[in-house]
C-alpha atoms as a PDB file:
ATOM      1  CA  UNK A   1      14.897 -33.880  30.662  1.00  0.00           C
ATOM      2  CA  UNK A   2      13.683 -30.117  31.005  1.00  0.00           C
ATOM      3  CA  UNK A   3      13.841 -28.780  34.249  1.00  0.00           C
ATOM      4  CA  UNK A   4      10.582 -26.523  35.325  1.00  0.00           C
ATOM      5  CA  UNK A   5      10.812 -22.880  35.643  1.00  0.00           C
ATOM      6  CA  UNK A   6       9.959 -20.979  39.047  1.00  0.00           C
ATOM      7  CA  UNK A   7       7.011 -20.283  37.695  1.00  0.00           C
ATOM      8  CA  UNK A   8       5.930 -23.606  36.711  1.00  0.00           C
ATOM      9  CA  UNK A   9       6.875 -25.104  40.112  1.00  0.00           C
ATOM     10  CA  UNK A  10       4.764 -22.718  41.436  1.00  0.00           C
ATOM     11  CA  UNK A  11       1.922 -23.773  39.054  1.00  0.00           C
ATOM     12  CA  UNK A  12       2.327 -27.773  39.605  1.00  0.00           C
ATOM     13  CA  UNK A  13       2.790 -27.204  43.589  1.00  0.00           C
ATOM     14  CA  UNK A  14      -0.869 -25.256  43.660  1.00  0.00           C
ATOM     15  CA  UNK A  15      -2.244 -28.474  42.039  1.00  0.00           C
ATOM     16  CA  UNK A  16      -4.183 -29.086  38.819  1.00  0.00           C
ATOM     17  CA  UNK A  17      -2.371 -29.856  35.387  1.00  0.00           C
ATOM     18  CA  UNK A  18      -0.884 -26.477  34.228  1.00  0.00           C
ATOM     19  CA  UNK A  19      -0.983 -25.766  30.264  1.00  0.00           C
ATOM     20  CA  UNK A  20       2.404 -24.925  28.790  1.00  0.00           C
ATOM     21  CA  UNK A  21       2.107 -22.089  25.710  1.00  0.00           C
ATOM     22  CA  UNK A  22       4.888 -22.502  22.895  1.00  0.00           C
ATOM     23  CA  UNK A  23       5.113 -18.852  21.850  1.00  0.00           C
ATOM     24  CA  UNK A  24       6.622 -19.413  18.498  1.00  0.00           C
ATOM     25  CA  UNK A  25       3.626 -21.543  17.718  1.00  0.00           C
ATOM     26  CA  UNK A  26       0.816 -20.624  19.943  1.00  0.00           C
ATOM     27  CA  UNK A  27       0.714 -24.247  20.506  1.00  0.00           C
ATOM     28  CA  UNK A  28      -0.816 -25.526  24.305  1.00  0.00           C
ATOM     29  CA  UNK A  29       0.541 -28.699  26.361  1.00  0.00           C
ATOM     30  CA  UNK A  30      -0.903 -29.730  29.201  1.00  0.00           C
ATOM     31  CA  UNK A  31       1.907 -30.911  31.967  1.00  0.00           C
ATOM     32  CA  UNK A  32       0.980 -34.193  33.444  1.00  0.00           C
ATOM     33  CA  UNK A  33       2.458 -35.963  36.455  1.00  0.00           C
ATOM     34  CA  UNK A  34       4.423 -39.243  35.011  1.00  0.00           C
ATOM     35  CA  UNK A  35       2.241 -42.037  36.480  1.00  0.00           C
ATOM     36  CA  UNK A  36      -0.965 -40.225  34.961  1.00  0.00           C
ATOM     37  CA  UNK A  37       1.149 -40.490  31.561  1.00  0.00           C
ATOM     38  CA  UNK A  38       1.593 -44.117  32.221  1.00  0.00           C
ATOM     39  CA  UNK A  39      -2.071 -44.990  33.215  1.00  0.00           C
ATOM     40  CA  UNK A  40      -2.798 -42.739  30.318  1.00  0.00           C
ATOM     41  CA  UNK A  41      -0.700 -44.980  27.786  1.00  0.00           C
ATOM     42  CA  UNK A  42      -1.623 -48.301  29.513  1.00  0.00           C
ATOM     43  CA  UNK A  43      -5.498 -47.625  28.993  1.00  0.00           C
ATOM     44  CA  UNK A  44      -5.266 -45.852  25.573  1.00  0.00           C
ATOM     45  CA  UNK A  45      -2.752 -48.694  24.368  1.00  0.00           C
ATOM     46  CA  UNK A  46      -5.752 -51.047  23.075  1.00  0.00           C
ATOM     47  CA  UNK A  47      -7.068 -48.559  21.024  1.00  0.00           C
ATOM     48  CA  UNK A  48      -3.972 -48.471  18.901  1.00  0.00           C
ATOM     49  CA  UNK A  49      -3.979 -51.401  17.572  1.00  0.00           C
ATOM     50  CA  UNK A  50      -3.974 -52.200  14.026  1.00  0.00           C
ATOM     51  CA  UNK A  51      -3.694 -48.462  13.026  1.00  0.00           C
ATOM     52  CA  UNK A  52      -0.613 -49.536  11.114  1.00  0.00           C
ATOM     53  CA  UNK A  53      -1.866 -52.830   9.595  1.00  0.00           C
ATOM     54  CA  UNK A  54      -1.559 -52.166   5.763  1.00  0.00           C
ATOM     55  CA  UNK A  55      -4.586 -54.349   5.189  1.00  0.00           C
ATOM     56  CA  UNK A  56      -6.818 -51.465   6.728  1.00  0.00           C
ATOM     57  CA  UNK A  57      -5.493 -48.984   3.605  1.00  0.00           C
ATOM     58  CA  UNK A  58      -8.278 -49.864   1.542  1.00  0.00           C
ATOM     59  CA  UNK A  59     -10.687 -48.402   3.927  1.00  0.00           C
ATOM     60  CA  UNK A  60      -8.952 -44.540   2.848  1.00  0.00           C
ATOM     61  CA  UNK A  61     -11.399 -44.292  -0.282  1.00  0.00           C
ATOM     62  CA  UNK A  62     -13.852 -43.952   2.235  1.00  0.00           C
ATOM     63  CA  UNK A  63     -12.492 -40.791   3.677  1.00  0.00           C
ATOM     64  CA  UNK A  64     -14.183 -37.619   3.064  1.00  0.00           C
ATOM     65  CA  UNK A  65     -12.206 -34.842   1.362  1.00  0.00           C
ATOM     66  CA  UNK A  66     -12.660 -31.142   2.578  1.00  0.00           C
END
């Protein structure tokens, strides 16, 4: 588990859902509290299924190419 910074205490504690910057990457995360992550998951869970199912891979030669 990370621990937040100071400043990121500071940031969660004024309310709202702070956005983390990796500065190697430039890449953003948002920081969410861990039962919004779980409701988050539980509702978004549905629409996962059958990604994985190798019966869909014969849909691909439908996908446009840049």
């Amino acid at each position: 588990m990370i621990e937040l910074t100071a400043e990121q205490t500071r940031a969660v504690e004024q309310g709202g859902n702070p956005v983390l910057l990796n500065p190697k990457t430039q890449e953003e995360f948002v920081l969410v509290r861990k039962e919004v992550f779980e409701r988050m998951r539980k509702f978004l869970a549905p629409l996962n299924k059958g990604w994985d199912d190798p019966a869909l891979d014969v849909y691909e030669q439908y996908r446009k190419t840049p």
